[in-house]
C-alpha atoms as a PDB file:
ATOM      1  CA  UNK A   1     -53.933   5.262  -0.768  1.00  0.00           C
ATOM      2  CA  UNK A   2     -50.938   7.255   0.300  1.00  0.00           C
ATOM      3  CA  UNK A   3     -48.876   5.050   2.303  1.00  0.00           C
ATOM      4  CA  UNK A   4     -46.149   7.474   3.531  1.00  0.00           C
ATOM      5  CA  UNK A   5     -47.278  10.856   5.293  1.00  0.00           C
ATOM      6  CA  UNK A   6     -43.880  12.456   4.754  1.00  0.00           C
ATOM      7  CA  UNK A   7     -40.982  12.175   3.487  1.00  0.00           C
ATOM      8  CA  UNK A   8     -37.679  13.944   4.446  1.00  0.00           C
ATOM      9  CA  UNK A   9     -34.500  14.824   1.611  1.00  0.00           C
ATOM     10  CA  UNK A  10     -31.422  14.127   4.291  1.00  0.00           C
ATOM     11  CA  UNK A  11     -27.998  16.108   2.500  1.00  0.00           C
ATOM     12  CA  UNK A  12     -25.380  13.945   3.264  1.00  0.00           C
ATOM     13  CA  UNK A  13     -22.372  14.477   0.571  1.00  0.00           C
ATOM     14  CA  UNK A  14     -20.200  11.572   1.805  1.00  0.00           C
ATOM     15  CA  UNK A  15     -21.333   8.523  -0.012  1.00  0.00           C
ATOM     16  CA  UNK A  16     -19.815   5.812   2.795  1.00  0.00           C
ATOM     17  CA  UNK A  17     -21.850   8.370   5.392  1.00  0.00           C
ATOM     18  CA  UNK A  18     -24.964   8.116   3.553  1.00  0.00           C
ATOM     19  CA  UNK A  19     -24.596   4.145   3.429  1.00  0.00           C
ATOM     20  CA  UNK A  20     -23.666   4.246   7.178  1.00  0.00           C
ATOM     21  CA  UNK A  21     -27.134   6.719   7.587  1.00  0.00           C
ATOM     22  CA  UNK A  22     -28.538   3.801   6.184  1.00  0.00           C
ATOM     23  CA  UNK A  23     -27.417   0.456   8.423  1.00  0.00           C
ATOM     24  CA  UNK A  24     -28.071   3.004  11.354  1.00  0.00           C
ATOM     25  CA  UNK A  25     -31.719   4.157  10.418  1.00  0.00           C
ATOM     26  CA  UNK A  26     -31.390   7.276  10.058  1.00  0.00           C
ATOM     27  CA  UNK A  27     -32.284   7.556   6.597  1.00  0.00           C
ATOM     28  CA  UNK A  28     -34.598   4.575   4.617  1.00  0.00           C
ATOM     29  CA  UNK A  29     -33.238   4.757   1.043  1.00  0.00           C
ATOM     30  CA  UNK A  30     -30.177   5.826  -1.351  1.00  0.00           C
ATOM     31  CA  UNK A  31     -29.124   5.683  -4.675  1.00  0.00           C
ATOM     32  CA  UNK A  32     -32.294   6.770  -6.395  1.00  0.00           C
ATOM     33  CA  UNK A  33     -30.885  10.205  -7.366  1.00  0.00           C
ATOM     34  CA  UNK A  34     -27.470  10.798  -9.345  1.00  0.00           C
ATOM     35  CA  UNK A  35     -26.409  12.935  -6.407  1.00  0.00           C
ATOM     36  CA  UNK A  36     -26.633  10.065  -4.097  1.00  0.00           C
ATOM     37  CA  UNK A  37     -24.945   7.175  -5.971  1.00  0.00           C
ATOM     38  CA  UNK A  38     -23.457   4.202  -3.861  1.00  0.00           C
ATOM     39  CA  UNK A  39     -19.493   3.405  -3.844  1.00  0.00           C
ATOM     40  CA  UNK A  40     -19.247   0.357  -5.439  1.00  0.00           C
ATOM     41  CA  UNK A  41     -17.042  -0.616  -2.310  1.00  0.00           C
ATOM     42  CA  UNK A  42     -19.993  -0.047   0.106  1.00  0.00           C
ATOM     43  CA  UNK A  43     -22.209  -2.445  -1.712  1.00  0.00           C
ATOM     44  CA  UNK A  44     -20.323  -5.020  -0.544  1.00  0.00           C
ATOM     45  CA  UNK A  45     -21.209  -4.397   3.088  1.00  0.00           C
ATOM     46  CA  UNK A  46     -24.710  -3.664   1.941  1.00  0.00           C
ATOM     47  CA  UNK A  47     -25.084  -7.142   0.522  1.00  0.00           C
ATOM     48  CA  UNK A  48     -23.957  -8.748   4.217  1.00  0.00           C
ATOM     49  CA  UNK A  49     -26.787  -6.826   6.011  1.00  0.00           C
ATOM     50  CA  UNK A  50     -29.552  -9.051   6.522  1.00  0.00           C
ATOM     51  CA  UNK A  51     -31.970  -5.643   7.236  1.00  0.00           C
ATOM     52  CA  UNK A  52     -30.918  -3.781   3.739  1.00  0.00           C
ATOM     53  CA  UNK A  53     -31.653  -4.087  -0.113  1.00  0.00           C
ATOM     54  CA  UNK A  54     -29.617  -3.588  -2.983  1.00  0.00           C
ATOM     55  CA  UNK A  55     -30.761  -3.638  -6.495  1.00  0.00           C
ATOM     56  CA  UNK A  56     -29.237  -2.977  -9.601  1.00  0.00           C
ATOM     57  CA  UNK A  57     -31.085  -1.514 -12.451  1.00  0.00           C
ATOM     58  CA  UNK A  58     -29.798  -1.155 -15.970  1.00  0.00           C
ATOM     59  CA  UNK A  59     -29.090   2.379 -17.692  1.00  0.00           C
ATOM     60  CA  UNK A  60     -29.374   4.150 -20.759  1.00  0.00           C
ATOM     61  CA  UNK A  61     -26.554   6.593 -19.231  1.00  0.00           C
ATOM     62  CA  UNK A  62     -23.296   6.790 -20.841  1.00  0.00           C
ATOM     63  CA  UNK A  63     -20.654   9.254 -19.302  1.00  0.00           C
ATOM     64  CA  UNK A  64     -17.320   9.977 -21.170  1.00  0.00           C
ATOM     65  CA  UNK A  65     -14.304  11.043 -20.509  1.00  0.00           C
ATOM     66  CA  UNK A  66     -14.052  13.144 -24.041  1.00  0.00           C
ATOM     67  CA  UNK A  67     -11.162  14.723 -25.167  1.00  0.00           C
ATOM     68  CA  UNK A  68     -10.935  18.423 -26.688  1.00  0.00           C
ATOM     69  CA  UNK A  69     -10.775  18.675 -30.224  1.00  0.00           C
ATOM     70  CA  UNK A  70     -10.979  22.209 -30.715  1.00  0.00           C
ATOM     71  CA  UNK A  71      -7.106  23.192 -29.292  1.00  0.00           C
ATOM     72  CA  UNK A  72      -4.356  21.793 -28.123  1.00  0.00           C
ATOM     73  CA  UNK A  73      -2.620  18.384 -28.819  1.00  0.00           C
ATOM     74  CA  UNK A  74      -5.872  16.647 -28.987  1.00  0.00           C
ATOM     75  CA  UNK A  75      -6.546  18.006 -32.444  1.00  0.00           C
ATOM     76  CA  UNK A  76      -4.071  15.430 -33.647  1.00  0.00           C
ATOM     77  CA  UNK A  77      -6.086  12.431 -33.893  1.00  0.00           C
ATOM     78  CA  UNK A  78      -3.119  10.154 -33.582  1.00  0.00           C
ATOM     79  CA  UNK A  79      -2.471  11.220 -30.410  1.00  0.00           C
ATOM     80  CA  UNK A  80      -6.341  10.920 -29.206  1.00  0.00           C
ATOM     81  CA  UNK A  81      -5.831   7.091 -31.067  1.00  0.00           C
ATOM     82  CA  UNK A  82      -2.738   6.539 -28.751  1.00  0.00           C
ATOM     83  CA  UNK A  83      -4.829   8.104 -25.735  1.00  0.00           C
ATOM     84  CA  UNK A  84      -7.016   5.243 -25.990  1.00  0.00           C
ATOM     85  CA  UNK A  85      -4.820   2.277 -26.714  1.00  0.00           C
ATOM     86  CA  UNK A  86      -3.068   3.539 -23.604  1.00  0.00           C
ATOM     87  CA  UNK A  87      -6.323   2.316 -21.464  1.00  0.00           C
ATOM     88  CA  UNK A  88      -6.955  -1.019 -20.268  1.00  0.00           C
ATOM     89  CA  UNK A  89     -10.435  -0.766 -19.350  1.00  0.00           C
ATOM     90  CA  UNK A  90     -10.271  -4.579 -17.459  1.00  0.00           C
ATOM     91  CA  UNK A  91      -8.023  -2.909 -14.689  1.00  0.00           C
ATOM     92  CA  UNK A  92     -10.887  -0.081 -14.623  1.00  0.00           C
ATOM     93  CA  UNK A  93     -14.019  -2.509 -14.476  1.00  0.00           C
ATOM     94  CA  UNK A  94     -12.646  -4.187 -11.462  1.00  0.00           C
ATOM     95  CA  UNK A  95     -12.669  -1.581  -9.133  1.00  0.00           C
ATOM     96  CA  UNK A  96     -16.248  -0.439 -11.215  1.00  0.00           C
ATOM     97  CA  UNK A  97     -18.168  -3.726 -10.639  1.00  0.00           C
ATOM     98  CA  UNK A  98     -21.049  -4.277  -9.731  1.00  0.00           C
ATOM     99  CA  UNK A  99     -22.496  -0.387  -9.627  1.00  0.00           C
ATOM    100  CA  UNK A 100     -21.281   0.147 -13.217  1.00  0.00           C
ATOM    101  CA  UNK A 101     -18.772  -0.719 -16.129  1.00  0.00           C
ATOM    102  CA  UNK A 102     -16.826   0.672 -19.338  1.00  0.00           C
ATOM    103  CA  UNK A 103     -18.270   0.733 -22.744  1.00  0.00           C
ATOM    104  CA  UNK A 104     -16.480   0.563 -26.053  1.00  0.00           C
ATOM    105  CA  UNK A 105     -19.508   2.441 -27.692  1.00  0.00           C
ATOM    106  CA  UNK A 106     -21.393   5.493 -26.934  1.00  0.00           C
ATOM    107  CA  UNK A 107     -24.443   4.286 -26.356  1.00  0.00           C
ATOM    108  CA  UNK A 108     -25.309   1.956 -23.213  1.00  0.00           C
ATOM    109  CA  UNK A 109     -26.803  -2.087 -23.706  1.00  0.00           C
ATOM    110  CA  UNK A 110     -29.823  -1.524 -22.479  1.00  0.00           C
ATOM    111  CA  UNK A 111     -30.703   1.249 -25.169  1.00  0.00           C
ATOM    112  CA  UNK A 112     -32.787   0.278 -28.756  1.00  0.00           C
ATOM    113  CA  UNK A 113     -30.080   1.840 -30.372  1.00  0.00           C
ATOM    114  CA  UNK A 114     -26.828   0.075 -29.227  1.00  0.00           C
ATOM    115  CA  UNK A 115     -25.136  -1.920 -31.998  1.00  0.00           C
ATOM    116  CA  UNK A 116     -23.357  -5.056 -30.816  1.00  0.00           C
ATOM    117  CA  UNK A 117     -21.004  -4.737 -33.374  1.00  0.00           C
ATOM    118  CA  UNK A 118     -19.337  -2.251 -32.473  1.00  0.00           C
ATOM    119  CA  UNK A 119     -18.451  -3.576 -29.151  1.00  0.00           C
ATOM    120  CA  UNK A 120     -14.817  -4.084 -28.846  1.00  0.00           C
ATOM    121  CA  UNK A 121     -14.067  -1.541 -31.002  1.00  0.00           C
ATOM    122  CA  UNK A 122     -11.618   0.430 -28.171  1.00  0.00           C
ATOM    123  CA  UNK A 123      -8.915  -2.008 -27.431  1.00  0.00           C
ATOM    124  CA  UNK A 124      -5.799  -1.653 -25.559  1.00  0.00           C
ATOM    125  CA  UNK A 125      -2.843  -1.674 -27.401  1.00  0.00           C
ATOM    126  CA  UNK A 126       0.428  -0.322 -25.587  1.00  0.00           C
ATOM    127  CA  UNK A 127       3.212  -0.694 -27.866  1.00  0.00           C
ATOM    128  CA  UNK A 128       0.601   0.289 -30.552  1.00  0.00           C
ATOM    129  CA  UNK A 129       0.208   3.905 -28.428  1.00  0.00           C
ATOM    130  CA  UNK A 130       3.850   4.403 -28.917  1.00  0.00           C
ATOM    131  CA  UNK A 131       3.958   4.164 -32.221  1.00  0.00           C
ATOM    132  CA  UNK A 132       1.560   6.682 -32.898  1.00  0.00           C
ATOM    133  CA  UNK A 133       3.104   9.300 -30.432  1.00  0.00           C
ATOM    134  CA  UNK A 134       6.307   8.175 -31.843  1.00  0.00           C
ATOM    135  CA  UNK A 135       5.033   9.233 -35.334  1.00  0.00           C
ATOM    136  CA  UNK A 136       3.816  12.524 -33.967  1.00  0.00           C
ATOM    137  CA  UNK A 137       7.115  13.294 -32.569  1.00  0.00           C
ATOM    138  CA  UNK A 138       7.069  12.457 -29.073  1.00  0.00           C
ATOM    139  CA  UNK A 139      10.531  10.552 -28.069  1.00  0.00           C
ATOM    140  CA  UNK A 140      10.966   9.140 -24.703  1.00  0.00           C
ATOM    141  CA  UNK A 141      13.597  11.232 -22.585  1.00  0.00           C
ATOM    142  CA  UNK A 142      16.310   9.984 -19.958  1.00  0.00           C
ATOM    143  CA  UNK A 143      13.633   9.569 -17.112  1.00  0.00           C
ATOM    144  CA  UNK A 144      11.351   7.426 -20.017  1.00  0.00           C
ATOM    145  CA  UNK A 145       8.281  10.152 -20.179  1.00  0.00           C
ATOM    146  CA  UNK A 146       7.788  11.281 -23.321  1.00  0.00           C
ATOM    147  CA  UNK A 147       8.847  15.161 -24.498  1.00  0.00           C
ATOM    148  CA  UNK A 148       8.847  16.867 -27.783  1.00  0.00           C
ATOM    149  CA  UNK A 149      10.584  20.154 -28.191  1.00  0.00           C
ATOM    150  CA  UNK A 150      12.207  20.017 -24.766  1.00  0.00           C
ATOM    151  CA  UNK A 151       8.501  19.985 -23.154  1.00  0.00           C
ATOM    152  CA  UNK A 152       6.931  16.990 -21.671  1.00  0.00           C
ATOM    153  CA  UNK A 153       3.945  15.134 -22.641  1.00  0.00           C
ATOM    154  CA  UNK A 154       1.691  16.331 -19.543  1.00  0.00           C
ATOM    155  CA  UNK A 155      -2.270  16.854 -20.063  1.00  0.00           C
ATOM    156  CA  UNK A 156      -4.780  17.851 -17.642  1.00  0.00           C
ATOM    157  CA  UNK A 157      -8.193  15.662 -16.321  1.00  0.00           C
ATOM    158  CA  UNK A 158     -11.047  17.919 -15.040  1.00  0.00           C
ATOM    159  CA  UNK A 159     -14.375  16.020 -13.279  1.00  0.00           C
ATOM    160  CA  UNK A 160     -16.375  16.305 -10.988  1.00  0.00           C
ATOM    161  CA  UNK A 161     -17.119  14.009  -7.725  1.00  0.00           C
ATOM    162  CA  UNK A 162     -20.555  12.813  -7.721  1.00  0.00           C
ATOM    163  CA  UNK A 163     -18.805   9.423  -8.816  1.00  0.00           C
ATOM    164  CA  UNK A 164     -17.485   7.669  -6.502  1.00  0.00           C
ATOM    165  CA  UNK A 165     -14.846   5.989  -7.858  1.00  0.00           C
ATOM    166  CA  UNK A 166     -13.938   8.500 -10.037  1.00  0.00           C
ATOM    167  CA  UNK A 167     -10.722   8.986  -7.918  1.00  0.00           C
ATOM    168  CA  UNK A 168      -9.952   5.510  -8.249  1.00  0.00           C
ATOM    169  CA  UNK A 169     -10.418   5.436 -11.681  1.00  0.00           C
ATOM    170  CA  UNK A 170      -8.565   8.426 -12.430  1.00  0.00           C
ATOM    171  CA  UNK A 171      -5.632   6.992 -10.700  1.00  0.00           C
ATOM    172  CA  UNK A 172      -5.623   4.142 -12.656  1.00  0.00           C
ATOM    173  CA  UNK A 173      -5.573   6.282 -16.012  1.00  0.00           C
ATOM    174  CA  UNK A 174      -2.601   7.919 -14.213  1.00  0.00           C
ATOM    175  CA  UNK A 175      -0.475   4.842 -13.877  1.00  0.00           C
ATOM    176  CA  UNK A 176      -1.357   3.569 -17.334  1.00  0.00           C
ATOM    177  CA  UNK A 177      -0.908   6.600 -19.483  1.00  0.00           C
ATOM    178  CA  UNK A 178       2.590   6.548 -16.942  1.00  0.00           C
ATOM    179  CA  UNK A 179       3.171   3.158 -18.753  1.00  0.00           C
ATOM    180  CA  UNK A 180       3.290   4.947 -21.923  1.00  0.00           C
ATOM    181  CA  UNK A 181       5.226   7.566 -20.961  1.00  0.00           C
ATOM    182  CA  UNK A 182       2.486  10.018 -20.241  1.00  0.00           C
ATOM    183  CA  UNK A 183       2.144  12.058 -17.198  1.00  0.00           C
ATOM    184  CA  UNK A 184      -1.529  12.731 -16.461  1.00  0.00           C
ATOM    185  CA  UNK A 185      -2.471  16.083 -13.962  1.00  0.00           C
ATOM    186  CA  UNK A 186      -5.915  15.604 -12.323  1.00  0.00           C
ATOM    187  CA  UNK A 187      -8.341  18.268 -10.964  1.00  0.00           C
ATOM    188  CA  UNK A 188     -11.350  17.865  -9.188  1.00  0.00           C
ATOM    189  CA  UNK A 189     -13.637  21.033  -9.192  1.00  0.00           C
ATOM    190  CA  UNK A 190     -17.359  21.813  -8.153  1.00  0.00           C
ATOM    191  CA  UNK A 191     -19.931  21.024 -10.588  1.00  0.00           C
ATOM    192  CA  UNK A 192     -20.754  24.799 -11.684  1.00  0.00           C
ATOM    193  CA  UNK A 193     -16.696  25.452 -12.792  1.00  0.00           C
ATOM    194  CA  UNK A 194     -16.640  22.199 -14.830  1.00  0.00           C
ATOM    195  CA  UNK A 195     -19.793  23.500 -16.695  1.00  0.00           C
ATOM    196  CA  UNK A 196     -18.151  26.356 -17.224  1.00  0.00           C
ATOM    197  CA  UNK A 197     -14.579  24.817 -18.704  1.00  0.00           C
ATOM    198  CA  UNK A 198     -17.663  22.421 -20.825  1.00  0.00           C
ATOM    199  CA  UNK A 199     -18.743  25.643 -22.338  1.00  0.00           C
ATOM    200  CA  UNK A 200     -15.794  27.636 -22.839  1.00  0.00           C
ATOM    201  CA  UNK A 201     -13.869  24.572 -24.183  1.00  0.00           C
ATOM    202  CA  UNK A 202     -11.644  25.418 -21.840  1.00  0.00           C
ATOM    203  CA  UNK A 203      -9.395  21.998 -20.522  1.00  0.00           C
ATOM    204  CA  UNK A 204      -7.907  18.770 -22.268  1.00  0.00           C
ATOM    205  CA  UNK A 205      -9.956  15.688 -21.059  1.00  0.00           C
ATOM    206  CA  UNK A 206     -13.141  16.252 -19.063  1.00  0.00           C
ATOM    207  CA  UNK A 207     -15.249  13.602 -17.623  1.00  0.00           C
ATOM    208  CA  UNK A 208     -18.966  14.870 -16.070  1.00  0.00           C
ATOM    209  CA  UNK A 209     -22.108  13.359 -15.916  1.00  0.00           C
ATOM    210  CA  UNK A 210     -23.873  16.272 -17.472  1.00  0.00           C
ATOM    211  CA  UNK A 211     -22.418  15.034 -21.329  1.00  0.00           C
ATOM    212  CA  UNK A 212     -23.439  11.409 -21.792  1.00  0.00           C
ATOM    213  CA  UNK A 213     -26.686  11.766 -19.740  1.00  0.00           C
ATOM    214  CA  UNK A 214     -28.581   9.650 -22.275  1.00  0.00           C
ATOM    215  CA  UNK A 215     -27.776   7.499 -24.955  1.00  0.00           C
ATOM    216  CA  UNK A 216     -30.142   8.849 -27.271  1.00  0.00           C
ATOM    217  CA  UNK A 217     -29.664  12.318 -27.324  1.00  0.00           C
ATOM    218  CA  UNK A 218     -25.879  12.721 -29.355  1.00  0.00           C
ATOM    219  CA  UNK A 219     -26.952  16.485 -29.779  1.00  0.00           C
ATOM    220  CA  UNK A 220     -26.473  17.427 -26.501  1.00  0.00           C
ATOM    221  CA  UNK A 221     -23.123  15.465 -26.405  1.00  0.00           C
ATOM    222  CA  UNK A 222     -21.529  15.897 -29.704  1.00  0.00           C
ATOM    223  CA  UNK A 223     -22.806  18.132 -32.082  1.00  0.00           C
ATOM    224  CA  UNK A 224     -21.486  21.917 -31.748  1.00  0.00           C
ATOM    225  CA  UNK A 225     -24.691  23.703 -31.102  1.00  0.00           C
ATOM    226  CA  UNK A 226     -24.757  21.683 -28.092  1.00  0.00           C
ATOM    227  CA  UNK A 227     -23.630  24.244 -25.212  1.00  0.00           C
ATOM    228  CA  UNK A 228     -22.011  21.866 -23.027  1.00  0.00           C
ATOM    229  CA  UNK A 229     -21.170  19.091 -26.130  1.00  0.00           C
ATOM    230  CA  UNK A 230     -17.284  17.906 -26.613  1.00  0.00           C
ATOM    231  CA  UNK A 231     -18.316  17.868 -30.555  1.00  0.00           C
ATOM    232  CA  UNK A 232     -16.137  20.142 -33.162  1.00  0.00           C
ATOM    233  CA  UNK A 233     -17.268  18.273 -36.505  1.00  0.00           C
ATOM    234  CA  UNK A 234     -19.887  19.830 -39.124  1.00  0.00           C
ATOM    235  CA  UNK A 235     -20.478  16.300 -41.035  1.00  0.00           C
ATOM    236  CA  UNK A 236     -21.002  14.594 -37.891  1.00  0.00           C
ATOM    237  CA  UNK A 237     -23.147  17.723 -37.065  1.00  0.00           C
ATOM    238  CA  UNK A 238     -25.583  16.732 -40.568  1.00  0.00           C
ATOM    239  CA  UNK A 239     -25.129  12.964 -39.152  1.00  0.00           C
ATOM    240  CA  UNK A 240     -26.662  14.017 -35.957  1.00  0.00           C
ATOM    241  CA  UNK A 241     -29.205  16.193 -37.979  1.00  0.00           C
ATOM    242  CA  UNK A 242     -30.227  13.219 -39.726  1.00  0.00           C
ATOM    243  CA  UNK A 243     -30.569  10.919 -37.123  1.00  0.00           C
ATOM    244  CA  UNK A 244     -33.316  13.001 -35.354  1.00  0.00           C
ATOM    245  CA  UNK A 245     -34.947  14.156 -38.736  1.00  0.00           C
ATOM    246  CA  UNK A 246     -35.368  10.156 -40.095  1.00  0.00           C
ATOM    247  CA  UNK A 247     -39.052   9.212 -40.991  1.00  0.00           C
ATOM    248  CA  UNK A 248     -39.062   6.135 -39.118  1.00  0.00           C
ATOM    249  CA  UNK A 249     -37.200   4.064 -36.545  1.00  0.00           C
ATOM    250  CA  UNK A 250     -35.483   1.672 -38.640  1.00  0.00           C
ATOM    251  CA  UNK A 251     -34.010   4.568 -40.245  1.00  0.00           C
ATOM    252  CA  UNK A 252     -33.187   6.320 -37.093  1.00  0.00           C
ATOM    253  CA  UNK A 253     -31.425   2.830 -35.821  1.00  0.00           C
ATOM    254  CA  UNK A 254     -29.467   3.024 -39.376  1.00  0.00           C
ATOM    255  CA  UNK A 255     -28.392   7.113 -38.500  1.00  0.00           C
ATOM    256  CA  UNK A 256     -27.272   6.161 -35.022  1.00  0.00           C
ATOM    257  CA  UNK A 257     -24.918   3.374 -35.914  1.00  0.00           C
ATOM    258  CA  UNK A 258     -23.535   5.909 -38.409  1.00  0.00           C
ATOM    259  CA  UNK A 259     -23.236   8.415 -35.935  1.00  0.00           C
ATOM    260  CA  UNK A 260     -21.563   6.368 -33.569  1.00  0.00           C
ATOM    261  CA  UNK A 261     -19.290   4.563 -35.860  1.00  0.00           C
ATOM    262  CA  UNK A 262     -17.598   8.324 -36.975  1.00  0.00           C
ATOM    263  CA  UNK A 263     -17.247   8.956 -32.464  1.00  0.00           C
ATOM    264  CA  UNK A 264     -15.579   5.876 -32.671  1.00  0.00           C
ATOM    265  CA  UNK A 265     -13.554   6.271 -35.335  1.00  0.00           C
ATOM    266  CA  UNK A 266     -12.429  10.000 -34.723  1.00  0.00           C
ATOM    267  CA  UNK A 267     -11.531   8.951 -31.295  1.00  0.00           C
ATOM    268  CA  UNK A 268     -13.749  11.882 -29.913  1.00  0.00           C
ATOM    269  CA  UNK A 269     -13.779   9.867 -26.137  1.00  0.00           C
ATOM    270  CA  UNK A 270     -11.433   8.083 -23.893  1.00  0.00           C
ATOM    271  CA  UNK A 271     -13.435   5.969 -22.231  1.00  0.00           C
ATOM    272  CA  UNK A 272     -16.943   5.420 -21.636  1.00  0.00           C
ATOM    273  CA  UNK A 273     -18.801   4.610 -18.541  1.00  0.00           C
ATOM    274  CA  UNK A 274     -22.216   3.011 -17.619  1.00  0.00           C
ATOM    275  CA  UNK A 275     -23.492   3.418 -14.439  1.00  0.00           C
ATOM    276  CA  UNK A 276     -26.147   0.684 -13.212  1.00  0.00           C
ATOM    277  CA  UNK A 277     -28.889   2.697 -11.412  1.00  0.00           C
ATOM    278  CA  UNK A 278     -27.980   1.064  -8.008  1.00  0.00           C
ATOM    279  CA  UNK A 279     -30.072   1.673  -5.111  1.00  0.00           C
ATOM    280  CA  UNK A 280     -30.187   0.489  -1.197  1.00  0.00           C
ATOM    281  CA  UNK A 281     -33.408   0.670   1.230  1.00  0.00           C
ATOM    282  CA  UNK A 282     -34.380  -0.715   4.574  1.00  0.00           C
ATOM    283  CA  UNK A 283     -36.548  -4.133   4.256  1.00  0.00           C
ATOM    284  CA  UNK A 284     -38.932  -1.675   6.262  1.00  0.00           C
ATOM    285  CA  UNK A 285     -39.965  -0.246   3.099  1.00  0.00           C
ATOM    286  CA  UNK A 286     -42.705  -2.646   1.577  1.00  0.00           C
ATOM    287  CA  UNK A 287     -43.420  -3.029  -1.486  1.00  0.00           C
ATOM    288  CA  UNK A 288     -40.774   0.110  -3.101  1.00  0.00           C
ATOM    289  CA  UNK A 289     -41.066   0.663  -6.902  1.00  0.00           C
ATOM    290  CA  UNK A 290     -38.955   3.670  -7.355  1.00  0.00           C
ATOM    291  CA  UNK A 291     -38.846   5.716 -10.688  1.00  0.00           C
ATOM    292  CA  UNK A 292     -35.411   6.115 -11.426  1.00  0.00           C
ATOM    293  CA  UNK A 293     -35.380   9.481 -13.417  1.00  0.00           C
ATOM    294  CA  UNK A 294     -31.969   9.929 -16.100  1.00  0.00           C
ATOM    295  CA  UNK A 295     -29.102  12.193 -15.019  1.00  0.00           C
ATOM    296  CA  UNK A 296     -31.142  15.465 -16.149  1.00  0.00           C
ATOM    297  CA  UNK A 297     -33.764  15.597 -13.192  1.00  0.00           C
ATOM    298  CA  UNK A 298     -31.771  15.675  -9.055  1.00  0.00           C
ATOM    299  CA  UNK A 299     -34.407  15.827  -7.013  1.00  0.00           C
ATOM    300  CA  UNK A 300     -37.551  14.915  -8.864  1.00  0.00           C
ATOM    301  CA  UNK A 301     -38.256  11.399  -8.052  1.00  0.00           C
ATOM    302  CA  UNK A 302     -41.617   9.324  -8.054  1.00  0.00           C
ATOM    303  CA  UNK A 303     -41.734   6.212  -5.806  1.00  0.00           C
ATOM    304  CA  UNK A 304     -43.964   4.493  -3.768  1.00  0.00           C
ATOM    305  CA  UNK A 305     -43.680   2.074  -1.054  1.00  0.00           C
ATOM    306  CA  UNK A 306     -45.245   1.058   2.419  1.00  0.00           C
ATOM    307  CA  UNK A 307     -42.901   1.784   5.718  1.00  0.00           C
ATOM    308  CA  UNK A 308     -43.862  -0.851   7.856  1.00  0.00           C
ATOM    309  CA  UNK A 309     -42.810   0.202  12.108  1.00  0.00           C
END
């Protein structure tokens, strides 16, 4: 039986406007597609309003912020080592909590294929960041950033806002890699020109949540038939190969720790994020079991529930 007649897709960009849609009735529920997802700030006044619910799902999706290996100074993989010794993901889980947090392997907890020993493999490490840019030939000039050749050590962050804390984030990477003696430039841009810098390999750290949509699939990510992957390495191409060709699943598991232990240790990512799939509805909805569909699918979602008047 078919408990809702109708239902009606409200566009409302702003994420605070969509929660304040919500508190005022005008819309019933948020946060079940990617394009909708809650400010972890908002949740907060979520949780004090006696007349909403907020849940918290887990995720297999894992978005990086990758670097590119195929020009530039990321091709140096002492200076992609430094990149992430520069990051102090506590700082960034603070502001992330409780709608997602920072991973220190590719693939999410909640996946089959996640090794905990790998966890803690990313670890901040300063004065160790300066040593390898030191080694690479970047000295620190009068005003403490970093230069080589006269030129400074500036690189560029492309993403794309359907985080929202993405600009909170980034200006925490800002003031860190500052620390270092680093100056970071960052660029928000619509959706269809970051797709576009994806395929051309065109930028120098990229962050989207169409690369690390699922923690299973490392083609799409990483391996370089992959039109939108941030991958530039033929063995960790036959890796890849492997891992979907193996004849059973405890072989598969053994391929994927392989697979991730050469991302980790090429120092093909930044940072890693795991968004919780976070949603909010009116207690008017009875009885809601939403299907919460991955990062591929933006408007295709099952759910029922009963709206009581």
């Amino acid at each position: 039986m078919v408990s809702i007649k109708r239902i009606k897709y409200s566009v409302i960009p702003d994420p605070h406007s969509r929660v304040m849609a919500l508190e005022s009735g005008q819309i019933h529920i948020t946060g079940i597609s990617p394009l909708s997802k809650i400010a972890a700030g908002d949740m907060v006044l979520i949780e004090k309003n006696k007349e909403l619910v907020l849940k918290h799902e887990p995720s297999f999706g894992v978005t990086p912020i990758a670097f590119n290996t195929t020009k530039g100074i990321f091709t140096d993989d002492r200076i992609r080592e430094a990149f992430v010794k520069s990051v102090n993901r506590d700082e960034i889980n603070k502001i992330l909590t409780p709608c997602s947090t920072t991973l220190t392997t590719p693939v999410a907890p909640a996946s089959p294929f996640y090794v905990e020993e790998l966890k803690g493999s990313q670890k901040y490490d300063p004065a160790g960041a300066q040593e390898l840019l030191a080694g690479a030939g970047w000295v620190k000039g009068t005003d403490g950033m970093l230069q080589k050749d006269g030129k400074p050590l500036q690189v560029s962050l492309t993403y794309i806002a359907s985080n929202p804390e993405m600009e909170q984030i980034t200006s925490i990477l800002e003031e860190q890699l500052k620390a270092v003696g680093i100056n970071l430039k960052v660029t928000q841009v619509e959706g269809g020109a970051l797709f576009a810098s994806l395929a051309k390999k065109d930028y120098e750290l990229i962050s989207s949540p169409g690369i690390g949509a699922s923690s299973l699939d490392f083609k799409t990510d990483y391996h370089t038939r992959g039109r939108y992957s941030v991958g530039n390495d033929r063995e960790l191409d036959q890796m890849i190969d492997q891992y979907f060709t193996a004849a059973n699943t405890d072989e598969q598991k053994k391929m994927s720790k392989k697979v991730q232990e050469k991302i980790l240790k090429d120092h093909l990512v930044l940072l890693y994020f795991n968004k919780n799939k976070s949603f909010a509805y009116t207690a008017k909805l009875q009885n809601l079991e939403p299907s919460l569909e991955e990062e591929c699918n933006f408007l295709r979602h099952i759910w029922k529930a009963k709206l009581s008047k």
